[in-house]
Protein backbone atom coordinates (compact mmCIF):
# COMPACT_ATOMS: atom_id res chain seq x y z
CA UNK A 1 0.00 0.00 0.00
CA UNK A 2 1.37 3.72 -1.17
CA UNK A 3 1.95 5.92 2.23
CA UNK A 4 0.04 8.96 2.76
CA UNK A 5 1.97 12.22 2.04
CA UNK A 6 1.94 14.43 5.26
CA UNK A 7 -1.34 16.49 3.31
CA UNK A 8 -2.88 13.25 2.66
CA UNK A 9 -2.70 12.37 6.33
CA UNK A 10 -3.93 15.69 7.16
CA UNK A 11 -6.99 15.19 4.57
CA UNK A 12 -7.78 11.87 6.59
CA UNK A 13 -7.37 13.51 9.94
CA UNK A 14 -10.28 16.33 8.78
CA UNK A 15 -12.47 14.06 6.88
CA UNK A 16 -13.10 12.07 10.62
CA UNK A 17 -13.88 16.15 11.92
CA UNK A 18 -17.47 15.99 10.27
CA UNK A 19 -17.44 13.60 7.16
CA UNK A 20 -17.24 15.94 4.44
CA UNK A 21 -14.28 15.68 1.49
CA UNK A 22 -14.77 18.77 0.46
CA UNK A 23 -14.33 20.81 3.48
CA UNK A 24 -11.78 18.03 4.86
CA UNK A 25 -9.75 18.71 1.65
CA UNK A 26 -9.57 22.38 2.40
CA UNK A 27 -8.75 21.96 5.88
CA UNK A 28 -6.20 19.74 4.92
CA UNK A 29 -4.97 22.73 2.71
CA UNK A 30 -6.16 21.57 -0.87
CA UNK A 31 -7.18 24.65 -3.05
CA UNK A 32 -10.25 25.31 -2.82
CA UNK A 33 -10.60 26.03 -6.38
CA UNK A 34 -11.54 22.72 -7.62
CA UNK A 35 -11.76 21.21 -4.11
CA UNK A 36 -14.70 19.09 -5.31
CA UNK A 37 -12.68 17.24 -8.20
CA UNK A 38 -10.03 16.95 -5.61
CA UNK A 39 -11.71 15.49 -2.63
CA UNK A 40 -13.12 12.86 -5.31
CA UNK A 41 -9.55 11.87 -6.36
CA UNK A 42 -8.79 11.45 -3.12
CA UNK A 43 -11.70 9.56 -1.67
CA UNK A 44 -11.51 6.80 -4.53
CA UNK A 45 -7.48 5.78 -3.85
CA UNK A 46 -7.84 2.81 -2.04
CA UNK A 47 -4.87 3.60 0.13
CA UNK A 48 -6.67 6.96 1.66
CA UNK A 49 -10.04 4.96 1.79
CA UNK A 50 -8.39 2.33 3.70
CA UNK A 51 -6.52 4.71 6.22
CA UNK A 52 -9.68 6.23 6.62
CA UNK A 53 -11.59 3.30 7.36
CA UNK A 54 -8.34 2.16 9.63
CA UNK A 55 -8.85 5.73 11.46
CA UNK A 56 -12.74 5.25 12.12
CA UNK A 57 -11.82 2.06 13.70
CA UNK A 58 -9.36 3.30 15.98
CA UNK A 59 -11.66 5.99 16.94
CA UNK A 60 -14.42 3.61 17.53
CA UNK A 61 -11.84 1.54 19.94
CA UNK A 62 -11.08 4.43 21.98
CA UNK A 63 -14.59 6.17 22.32
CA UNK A 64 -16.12 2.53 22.20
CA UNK A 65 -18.94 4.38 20.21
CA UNK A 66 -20.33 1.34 17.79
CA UNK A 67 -23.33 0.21 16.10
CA UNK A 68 -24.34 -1.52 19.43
CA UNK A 69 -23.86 1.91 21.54
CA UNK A 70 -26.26 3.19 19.37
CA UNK A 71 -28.71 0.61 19.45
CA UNK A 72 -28.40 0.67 22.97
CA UNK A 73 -28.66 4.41 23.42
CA UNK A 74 -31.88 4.18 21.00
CA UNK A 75 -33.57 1.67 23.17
CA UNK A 76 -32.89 3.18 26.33
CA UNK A 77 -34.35 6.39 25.07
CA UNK A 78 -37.53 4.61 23.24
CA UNK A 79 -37.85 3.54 27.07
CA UNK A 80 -37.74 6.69 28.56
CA UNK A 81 -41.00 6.53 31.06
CA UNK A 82 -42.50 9.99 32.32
CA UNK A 83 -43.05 8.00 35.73
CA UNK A 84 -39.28 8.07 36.06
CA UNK A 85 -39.34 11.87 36.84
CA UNK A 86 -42.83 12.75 37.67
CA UNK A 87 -44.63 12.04 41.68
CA UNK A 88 -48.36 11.86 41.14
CA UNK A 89 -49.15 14.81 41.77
CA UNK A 90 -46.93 16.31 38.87
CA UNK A 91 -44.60 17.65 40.46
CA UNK A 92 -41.01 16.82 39.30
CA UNK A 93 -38.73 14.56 41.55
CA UNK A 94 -35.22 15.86 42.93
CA UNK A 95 -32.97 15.60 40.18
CA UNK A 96 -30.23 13.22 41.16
CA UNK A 97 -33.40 10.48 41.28
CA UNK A 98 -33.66 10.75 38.05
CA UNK A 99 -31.87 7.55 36.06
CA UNK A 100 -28.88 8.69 33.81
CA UNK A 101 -30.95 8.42 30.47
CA UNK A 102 -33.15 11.15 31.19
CA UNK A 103 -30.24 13.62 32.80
CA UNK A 104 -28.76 12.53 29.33
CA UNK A 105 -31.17 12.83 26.61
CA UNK A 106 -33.40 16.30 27.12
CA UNK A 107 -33.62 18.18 24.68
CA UNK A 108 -34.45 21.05 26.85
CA UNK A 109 -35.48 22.12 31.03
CA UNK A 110 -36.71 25.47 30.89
CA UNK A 111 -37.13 27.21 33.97
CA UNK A 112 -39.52 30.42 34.80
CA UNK A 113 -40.34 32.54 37.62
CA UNK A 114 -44.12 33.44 38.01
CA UNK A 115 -44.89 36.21 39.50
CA UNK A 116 -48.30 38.14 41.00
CA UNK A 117 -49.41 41.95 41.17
CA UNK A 118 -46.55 45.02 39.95
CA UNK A 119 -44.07 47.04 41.34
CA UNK A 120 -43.94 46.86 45.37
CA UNK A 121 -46.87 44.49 45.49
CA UNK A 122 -44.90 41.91 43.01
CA UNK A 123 -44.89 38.61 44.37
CA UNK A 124 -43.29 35.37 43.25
CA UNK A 125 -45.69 32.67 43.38
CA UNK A 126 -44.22 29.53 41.71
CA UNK A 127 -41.57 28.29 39.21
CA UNK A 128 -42.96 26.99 35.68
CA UNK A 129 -40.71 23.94 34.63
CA UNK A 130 -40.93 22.89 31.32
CA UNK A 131 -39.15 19.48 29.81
CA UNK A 132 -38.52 18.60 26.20
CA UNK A 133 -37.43 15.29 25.43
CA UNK A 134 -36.20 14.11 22.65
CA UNK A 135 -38.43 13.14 19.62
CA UNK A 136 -39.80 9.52 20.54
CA UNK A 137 -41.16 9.09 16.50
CA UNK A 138 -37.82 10.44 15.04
CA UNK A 139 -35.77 7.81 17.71
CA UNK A 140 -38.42 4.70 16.95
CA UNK A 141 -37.43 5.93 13.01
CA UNK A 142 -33.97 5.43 13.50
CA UNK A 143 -34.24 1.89 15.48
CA UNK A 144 -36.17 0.67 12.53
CA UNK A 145 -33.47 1.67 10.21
CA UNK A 146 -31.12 0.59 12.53
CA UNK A 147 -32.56 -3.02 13.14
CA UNK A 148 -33.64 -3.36 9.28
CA UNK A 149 -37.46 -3.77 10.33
CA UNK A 150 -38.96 -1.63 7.53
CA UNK A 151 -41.15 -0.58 9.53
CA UNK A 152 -41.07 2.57 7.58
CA UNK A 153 -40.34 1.85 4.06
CA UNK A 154 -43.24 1.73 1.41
CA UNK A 155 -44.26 -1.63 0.00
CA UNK A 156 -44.17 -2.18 -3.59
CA UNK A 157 -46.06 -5.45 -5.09
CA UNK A 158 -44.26 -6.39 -7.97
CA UNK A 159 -45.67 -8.80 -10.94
CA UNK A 160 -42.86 -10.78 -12.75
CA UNK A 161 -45.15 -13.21 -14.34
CA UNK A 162 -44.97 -11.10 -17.48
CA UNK A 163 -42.60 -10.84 -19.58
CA UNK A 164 -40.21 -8.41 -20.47
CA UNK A 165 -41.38 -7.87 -23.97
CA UNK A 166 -44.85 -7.49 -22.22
CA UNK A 167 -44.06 -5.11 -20.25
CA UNK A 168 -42.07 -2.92 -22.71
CA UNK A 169 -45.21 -3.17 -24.50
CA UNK A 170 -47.47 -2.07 -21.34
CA UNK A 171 -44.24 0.72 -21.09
CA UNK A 172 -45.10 2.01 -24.32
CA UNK A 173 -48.86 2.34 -23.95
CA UNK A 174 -48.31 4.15 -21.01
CA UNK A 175 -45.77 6.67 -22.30
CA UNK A 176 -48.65 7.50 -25.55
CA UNK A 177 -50.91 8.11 -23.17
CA UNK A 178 -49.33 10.30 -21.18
């Protein structure tokens, strides 16, 4: 396998930043006149794709970030119960009962004093604490994908008892008509 000059090694180094060629290429300190062609070239030499793919792997070791972390993460947060955080009567337990995945995964805690009357006479009369988590549909979404359950892909019914000059034919008639 060729060795990486030190720019190549640089290109590999920014493509792990965010994924993109192009950008990694100019971070790497490719022109950016014709950084598209370039990133390209780059990407298809099967010595840069394979230190790339050597560099995701060692960054998977050392974060231990895989496909199963993700799955994992995904199902923890699909199981997300409201019970976890909330008493009965609403009212939002201390904090440091709550498990890890929800301290983890909000999406937002909003806080907001309420207050009573103006001026002098203003009074605080409660907090209003507001909790976003994240988006249940998008996560179930991207367990489907993740699991290959298709849950969300679009059936199509397909007829191969004709045959193909039959359905250039039936191709045909429909172009005409259209």
């Amino acid at each position: 396998m060729a060795a990486l000059t030190t720019k190549q090694q640089a290109f590999v180094l920014e493509f792990l930043v965010d994924l993109n060629a192009s950008q990694a290429a100019i971070r790497a300190g490719y022109a950016r006149k014709g950084v598209n062609a370039a990133s390209y070239s780059l990407m298809q030499r099967p010595h840069i794709a394979a230190a790339i793919k050597a560099a995701m792997e060692a960054r998977s070791q050392r974060t231990k970030v895989d496909a199963d972390y993700v799955l994992n993460r995904l199902t923890e947060i699909d199981q997300m119960d409201l019970l976890d955080i909330l008493n009965d009567d609403m009212s939002f337990k201390p904090l440091s009962l709550w498990p890890k995945v929800w301290r983890q995964s909000l999406s937002a805690f909003d806080i907001a004093e309420m207050f009573e009357g103006s001026g002098k006479d203003r009074d605080m009369v409660g907090l209003m604490k507001k909790i976003k988590w994240p988006d249940k549909v998008k996560n179930l979404e991207l367990l489907g994908k993740h699991v290959n359950v298709n849950a969300f892909r679009d059936q199509v019914a397909v007829d191969v008892t004709l045959t193909l000059s039959e359905r250039m034919a039936k191709a045909r008639e429909r172009a005409s008509r259209g």
